[in-house]
Structure formats: C-alpha cells, structure tokens
Protein backbone atom coordinates (compact mmCIF):
# COMPACT_ATOMS: atom_id res chain seq x y z
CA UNK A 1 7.98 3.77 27.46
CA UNK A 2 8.43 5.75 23.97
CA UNK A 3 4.57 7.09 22.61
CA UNK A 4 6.15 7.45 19.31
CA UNK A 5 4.64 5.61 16.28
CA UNK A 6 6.25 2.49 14.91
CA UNK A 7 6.77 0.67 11.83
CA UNK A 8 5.37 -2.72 12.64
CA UNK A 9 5.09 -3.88 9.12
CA UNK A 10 7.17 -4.25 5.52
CA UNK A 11 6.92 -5.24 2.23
CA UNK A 12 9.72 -7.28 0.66
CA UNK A 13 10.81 -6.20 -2.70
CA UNK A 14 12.57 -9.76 -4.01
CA UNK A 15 11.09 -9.55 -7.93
CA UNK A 16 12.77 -6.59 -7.94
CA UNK A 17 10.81 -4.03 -10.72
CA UNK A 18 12.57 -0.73 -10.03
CA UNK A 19 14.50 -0.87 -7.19
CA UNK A 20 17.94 -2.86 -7.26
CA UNK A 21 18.57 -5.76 -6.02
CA UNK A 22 20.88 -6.41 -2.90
CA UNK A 23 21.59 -9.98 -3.89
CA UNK A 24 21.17 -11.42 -0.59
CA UNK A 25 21.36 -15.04 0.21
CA UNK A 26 20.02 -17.20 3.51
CA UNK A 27 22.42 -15.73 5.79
CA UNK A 28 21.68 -11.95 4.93
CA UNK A 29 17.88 -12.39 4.81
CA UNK A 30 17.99 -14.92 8.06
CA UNK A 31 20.25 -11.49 9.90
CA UNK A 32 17.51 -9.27 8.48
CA UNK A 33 14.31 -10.65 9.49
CA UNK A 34 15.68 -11.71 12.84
CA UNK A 35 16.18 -7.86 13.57
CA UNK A 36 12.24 -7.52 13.02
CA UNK A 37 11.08 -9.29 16.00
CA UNK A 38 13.51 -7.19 18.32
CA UNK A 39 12.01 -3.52 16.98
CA UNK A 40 8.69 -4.33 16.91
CA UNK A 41 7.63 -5.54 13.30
CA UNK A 42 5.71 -8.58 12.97
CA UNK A 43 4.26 -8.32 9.72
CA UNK A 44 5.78 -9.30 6.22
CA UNK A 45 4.42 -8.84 2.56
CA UNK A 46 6.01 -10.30 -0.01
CA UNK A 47 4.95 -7.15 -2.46
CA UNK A 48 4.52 -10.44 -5.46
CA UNK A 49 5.53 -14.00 -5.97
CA UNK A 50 6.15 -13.25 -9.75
CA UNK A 51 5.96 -10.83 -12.33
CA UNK A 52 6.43 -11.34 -15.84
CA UNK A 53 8.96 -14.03 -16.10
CA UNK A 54 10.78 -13.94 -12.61
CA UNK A 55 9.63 -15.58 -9.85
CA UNK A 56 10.50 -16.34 -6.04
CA UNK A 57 9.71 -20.39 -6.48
CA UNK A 58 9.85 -22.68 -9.84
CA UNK A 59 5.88 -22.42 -10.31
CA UNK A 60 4.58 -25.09 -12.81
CA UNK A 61 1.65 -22.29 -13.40
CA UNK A 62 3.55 -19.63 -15.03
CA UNK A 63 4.88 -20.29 -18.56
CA UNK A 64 7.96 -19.37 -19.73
CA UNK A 65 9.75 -18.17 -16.99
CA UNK A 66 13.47 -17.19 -16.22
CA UNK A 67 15.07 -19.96 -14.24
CA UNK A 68 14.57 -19.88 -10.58
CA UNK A 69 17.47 -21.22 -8.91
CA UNK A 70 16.68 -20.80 -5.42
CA UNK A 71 12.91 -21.39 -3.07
CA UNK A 72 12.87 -17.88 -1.75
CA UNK A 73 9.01 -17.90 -0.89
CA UNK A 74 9.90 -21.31 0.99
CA UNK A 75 12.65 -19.44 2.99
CA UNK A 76 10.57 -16.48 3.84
CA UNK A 77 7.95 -18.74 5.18
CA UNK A 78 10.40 -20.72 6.99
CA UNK A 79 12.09 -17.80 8.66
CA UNK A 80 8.40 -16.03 9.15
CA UNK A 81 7.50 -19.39 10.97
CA UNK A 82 10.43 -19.77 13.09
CA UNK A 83 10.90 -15.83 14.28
CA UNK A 84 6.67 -15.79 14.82
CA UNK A 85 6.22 -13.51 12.11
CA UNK A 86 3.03 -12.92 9.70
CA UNK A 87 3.60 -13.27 5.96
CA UNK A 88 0.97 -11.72 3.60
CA UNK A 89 1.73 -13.78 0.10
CA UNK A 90 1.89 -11.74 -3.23
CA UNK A 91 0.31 -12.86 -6.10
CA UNK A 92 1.15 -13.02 -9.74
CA UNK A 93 1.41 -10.10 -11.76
CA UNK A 94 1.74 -10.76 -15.83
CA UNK A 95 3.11 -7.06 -16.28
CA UNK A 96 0.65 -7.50 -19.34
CA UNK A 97 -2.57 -9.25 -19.31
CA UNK A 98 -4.59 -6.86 -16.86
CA UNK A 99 -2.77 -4.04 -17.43
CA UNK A 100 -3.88 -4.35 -21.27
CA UNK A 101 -7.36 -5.26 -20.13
CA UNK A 102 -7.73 -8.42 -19.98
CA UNK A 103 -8.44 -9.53 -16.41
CA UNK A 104 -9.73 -12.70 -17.38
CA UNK A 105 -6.49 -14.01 -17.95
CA UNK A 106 -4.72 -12.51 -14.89
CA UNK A 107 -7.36 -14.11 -12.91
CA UNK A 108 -7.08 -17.49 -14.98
CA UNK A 109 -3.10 -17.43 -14.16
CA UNK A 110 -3.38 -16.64 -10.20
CA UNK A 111 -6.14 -19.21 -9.43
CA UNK A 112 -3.40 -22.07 -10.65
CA UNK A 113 -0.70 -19.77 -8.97
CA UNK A 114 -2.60 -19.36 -5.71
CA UNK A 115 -3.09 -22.94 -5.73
CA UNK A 116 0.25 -23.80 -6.36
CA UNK A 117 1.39 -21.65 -3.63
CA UNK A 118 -1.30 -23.03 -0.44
CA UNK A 119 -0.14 -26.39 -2.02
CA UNK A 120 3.33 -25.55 -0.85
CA UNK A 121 3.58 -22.65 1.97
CA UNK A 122 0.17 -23.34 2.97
CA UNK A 123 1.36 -25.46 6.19
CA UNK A 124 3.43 -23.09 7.31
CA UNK A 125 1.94 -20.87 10.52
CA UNK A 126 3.57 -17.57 9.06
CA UNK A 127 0.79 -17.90 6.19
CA UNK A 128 -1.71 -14.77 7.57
CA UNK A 129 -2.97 -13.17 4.32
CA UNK A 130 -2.32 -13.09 0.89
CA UNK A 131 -1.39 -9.16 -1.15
CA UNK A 132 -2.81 -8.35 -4.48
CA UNK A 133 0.43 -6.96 -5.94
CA UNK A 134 -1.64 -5.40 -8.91
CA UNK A 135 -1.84 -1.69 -8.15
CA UNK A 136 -4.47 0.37 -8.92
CA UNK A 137 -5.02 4.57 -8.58
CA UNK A 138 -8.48 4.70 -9.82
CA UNK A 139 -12.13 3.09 -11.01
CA UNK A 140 -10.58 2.04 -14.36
CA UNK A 141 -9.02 -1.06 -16.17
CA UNK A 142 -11.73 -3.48 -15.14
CA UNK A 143 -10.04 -3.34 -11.25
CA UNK A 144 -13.40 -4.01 -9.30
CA UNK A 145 -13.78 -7.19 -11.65
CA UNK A 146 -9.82 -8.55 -10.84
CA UNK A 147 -9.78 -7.51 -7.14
CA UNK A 148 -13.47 -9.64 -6.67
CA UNK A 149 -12.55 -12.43 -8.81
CA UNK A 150 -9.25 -12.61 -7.08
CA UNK A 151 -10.73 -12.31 -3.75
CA UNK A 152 -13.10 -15.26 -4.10
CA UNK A 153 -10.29 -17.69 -5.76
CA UNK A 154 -7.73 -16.75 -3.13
CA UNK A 155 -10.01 -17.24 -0.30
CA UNK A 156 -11.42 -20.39 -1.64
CA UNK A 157 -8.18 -21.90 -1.74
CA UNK A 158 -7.15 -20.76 1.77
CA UNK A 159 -9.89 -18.53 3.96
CA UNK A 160 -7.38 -15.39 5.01
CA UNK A 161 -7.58 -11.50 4.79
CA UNK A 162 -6.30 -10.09 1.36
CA UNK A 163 -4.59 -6.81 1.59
CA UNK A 164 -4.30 -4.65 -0.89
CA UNK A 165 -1.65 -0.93 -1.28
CA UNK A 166 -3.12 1.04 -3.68
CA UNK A 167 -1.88 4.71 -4.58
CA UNK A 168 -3.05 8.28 -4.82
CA UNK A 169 -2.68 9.52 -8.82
CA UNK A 170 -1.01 12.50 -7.15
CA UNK A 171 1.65 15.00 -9.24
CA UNK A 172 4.69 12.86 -7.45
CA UNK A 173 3.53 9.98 -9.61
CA UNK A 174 4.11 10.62 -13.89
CA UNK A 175 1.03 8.95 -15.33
CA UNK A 176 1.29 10.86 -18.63
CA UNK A 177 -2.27 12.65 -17.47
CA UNK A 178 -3.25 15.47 -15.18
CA UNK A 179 -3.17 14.20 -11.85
CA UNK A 180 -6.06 13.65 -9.38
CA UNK A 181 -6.91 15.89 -6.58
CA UNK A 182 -7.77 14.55 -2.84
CA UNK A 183 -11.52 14.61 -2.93
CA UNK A 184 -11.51 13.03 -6.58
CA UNK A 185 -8.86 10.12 -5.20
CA UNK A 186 -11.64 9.52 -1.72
CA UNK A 187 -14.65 8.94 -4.70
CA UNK A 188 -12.64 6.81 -7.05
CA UNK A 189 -12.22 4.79 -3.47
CA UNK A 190 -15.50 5.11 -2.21
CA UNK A 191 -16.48 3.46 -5.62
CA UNK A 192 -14.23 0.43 -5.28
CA UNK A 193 -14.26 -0.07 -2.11
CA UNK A 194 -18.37 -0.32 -2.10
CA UNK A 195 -18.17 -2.63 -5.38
CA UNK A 196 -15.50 -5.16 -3.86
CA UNK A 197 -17.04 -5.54 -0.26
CA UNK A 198 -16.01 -9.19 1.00
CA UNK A 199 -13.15 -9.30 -1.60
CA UNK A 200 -10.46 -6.96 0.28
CA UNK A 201 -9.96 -6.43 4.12
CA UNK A 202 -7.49 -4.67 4.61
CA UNK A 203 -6.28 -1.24 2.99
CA UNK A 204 -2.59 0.25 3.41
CA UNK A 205 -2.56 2.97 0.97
CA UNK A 206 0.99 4.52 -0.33
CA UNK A 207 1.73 7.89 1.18
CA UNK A 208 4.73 8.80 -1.39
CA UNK A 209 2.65 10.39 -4.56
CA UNK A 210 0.87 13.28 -3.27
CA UNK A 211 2.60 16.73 -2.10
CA UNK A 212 3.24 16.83 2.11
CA UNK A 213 0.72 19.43 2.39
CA UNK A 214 -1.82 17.03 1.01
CA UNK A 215 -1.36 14.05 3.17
CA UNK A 216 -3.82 14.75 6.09
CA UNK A 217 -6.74 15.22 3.69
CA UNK A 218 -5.79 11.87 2.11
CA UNK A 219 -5.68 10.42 5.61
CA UNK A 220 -8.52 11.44 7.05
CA UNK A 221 -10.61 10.65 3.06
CA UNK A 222 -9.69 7.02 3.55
CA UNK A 223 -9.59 6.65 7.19
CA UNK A 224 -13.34 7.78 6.78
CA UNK A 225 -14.17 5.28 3.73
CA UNK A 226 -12.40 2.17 5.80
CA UNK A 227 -15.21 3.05 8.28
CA UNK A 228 -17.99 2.76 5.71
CA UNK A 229 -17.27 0.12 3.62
CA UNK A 230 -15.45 -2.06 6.73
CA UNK A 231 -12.12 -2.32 5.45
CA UNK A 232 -9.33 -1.72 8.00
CA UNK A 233 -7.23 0.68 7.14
CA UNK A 234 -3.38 0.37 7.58
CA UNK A 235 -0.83 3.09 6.34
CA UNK A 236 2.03 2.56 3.77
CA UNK A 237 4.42 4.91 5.02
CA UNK A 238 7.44 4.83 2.06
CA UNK A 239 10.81 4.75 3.45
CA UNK A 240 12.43 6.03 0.17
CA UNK A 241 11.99 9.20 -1.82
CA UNK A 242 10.13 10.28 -4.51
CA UNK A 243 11.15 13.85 -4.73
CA UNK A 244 14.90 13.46 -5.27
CA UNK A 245 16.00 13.32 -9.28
CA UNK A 246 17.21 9.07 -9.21
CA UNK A 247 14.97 6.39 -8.24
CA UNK A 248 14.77 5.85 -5.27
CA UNK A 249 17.19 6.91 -2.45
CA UNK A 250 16.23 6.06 1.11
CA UNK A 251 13.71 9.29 2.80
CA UNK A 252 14.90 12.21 4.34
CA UNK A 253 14.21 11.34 8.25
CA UNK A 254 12.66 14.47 8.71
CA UNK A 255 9.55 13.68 5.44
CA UNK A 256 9.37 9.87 7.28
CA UNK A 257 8.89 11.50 10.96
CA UNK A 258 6.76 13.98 9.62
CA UNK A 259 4.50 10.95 7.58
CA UNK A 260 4.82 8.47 10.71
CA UNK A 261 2.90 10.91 13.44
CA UNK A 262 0.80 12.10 10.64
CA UNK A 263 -0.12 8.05 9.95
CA UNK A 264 -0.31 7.30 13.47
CA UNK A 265 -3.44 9.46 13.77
CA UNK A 266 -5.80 7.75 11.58
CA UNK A 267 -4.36 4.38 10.78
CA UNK A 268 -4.45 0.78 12.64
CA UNK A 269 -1.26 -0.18 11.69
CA UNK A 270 2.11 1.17 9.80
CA UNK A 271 3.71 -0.92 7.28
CA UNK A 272 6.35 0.36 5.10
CA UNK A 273 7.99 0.09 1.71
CA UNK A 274 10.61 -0.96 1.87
CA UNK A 275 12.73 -1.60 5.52
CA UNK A 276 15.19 -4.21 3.64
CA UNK A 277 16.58 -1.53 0.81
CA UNK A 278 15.46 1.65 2.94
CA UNK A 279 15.19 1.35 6.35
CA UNK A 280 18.00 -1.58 7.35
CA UNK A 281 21.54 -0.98 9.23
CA UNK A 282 21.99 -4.04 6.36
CA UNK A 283 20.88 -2.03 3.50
CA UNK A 284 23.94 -1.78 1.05
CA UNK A 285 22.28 1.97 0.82
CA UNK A 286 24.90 3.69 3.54
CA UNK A 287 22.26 6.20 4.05
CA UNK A 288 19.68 3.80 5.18
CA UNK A 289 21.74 2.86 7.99
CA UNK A 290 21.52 6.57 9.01
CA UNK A 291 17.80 6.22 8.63
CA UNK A 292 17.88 3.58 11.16
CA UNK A 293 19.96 4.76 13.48
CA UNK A 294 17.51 8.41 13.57
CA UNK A 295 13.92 6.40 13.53
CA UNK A 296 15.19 3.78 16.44
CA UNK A 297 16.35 7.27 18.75
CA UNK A 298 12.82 8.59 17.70
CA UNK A 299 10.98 5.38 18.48
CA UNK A 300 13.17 4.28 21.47
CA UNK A 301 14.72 1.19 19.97
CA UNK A 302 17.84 -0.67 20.33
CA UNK A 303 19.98 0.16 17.03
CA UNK A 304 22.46 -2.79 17.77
C-alpha cells in the first residue's frame, strides 16, 4: 500500500471571489463529489455561504441580495449525506462590515445567518463543523473579538468544531505593506490563538504566500503553537499557483509534491484549495486534469 501523503480534504469555491466559475449544475457537482469517496477525501468546506450579495441559498438574513435561483448549500448537504462525507459550513462574509472594523455587525449578521442555516441543513448527518470564511494574517482588525463572538453564536446554535484557514502575510501575498517574516507570523498566532481558546478547533493554515524555502519553518511554528494552545492543526495545501503572472492556474505538480510530503510531516490532516477548479479530471482547467492524473500515480490512486 502507497506511504505517500493524501489530500483527504477540500474547500468548495461556489461564491466565487477570484477564481471563475465552472457553472456546474446537479449532475456535474453529483460526478464530482462522488469521485471523493473513491480517492480518499472525506471532508468538504464550503469556503462561505455568502459574501456580499451572492449567496448559495435565498437567506431571509442577508439584505439585499442578488437572486439565488438554485439551493446549492441544500445540494451539497444532500450529496455530503448520501456519499458519507463531512461538510464544514461557511459563514457570511459582508466583504465590508469587519473588514472596515466593525465586527459588531458581522457578528450581528451571522448569528441570524447561522441560525438560518442549522434551521435548514442542520438535520442533515454531513453537518460536522462550521468554517469562518473571514481570513485573517495577523493580531489586527478586532479578529480575536469576531473569531470569539462567532465561536460562541455558532456553537450555541449547533455544538460542532469551527475551523478556521488563515494565511501567512508572506511576499507571495500584495498587502500594500512590507511583508511578515516566519517568526513574526508564529507570534501574531501565538497571540490569537491564546486569546480565542474554546472559540476555534481546528487550524488549516494556507501554504501558498510564503517563498518554498520558507515553508518548513512555518510548519514546524504552527505545528508547535497547535500543541500549546490545543488546536489541531490541519494543512491547506493550495492546488493552484501563486507565482505564475494570471490568477490562478492549477500548481506545478512538482511545488504540490514538494508541499504535500513537506505537510505530511507536521500536520493531522491535508485539505486543499481548491480540488473542484484545480485538482479535478472535471476541472474545465485542461491542466488540472494533468494534475490529477500525476498526484493519483504519486499517491497510488485509481485516475478513472
């Protein structure tokens, strides 16, 4: 039996921010997620429910949004139920009130939202955890005060682990400011993570925004802060990549081997953003069909 790591977990990007769509209906997304259970991944996060004014079901919580024609959390649940799969449930993200500073608002909107959403989904056996989709790279922007209000609401309406896939400020990622090194990243971390204990379990931080180089030192930083402040740590091991001039063709296979045996050694699990667009032999991207067919030889998985 193959040693090599494995992706066993991926975000779905259906509020699409800035990645295209692949306008997929039932019968793409049922072909899709019924491929998971056959290489191994049995974990789904929907990456957010809504932002601004989209949204993946017609929430009476949100004002003003775009018209949502179709119940795409209700199918993800549905298929995540049928094909024994785990679906982590994105929240709400304004685009605007939190970002701005005003986390009292973003909170306000995601404790109707959250309701809303266990009100609906929350029967269904695929519901295992719910994702703050707001993203943070440092102690700033009032994020201890959103992740530990969120935290309590969410797990007042429904008792499950909250995950959370924060980034490293590293020079892949243009913040309009110098960018922060390793050890600087690890005490931002420490910080949160030791003001938010009880409000996030689980940790899958991106791998994409630091240089290759870098990557074990980020490892082994968080690895070693999941152990203190008893948050598990999963990695987020991007499928797409950040060093080509568009955004965002699928990865090189040689950077993703190179970040899944580096993951494997300090993480509990591997999740990735994003197999659907990156990773799939369904992926309208011609080159992520290549990708699949060179990580299923690594991993010793059926491609067909």
């Amino acid at each position: 039996m193959s040693t090599a790591p494995r992706i066993t977990g991926t975000f779905l990007d259906e509020i699409t921010h800035d990645i295209p769509s692949q306008n997929w209906g039932p019968e793409e997304w049922r072909r899709e997620l019924a491929l998971y259970p056959k290489i191994g991944v049995d974990t789904l996060i929907l990456i957010r429910a809504g932002y601004r004014n989209r949204c993946v079901f017609p929430a009476r919580s949100i004002p003003g949004l775009m018209p949502v024609y179709d119940d795409l959390a209700g199918m993800f649940f549905e298929l995540a139920s049928e094909l024994e799969l785990n679906l982590y449930f994105g929240l709400y993200d304004s685009g605007e009130h939190w970002v701005h500073g005003d986390w009292r608002k973003e909170v306000e909107l995601n404790q109707a939202f959250a309701e809303e959403a266990a009100e609906r989904y929350g029967g269904q056996k695929s519901f295992s955890g719910w994702y703050f989709c707001h993203e943070a790279g440092r102690d700033e922007g009032h994020v201890v005060e959103l992740y530990n209000a969120l935290g309590a609401q969410c797990k007042d309406v429904k008792e499950l682990p909250v995950l959370i896939s924060p980034y490293p400020e590293g020079p892949k990622l243009d913040t309009g400011r110098p960018p922060l090194g390793i050890d600087q990243t690890v005490s931002q971390w420490d910080r949160i993570f030791g003001e938010t204990r009880g409000a996030i379990d689980v940790c899958a931080f991106q791998d994409g925004q630091v240089e290759y180089r870098d990557l074990p030192r980020l490892h082994e930083g968080i690895a070693e802060l999941g152990k203190r402040h008893g948050v598990t740590i999963w990695s987020n091991v991007e499928s797409f990549d950040r060093d080509m001039p568009i955004k965002f063709p699928p990865a090189d296979w040689r950077n993703l081997r190179f970040k899944l045996e580096l993951a494997a050694n300090f993480a509990e699990k591997i999740v990735t953003f994003e197999f659907p667009h990156f990773l799939s032999p369904n992926s309208t991207w011609p080159s992520a069909r290549n990708l699949f067919q060179r990580y299923c030889e690594f991993a010793g998985l059926p491609a067909d």
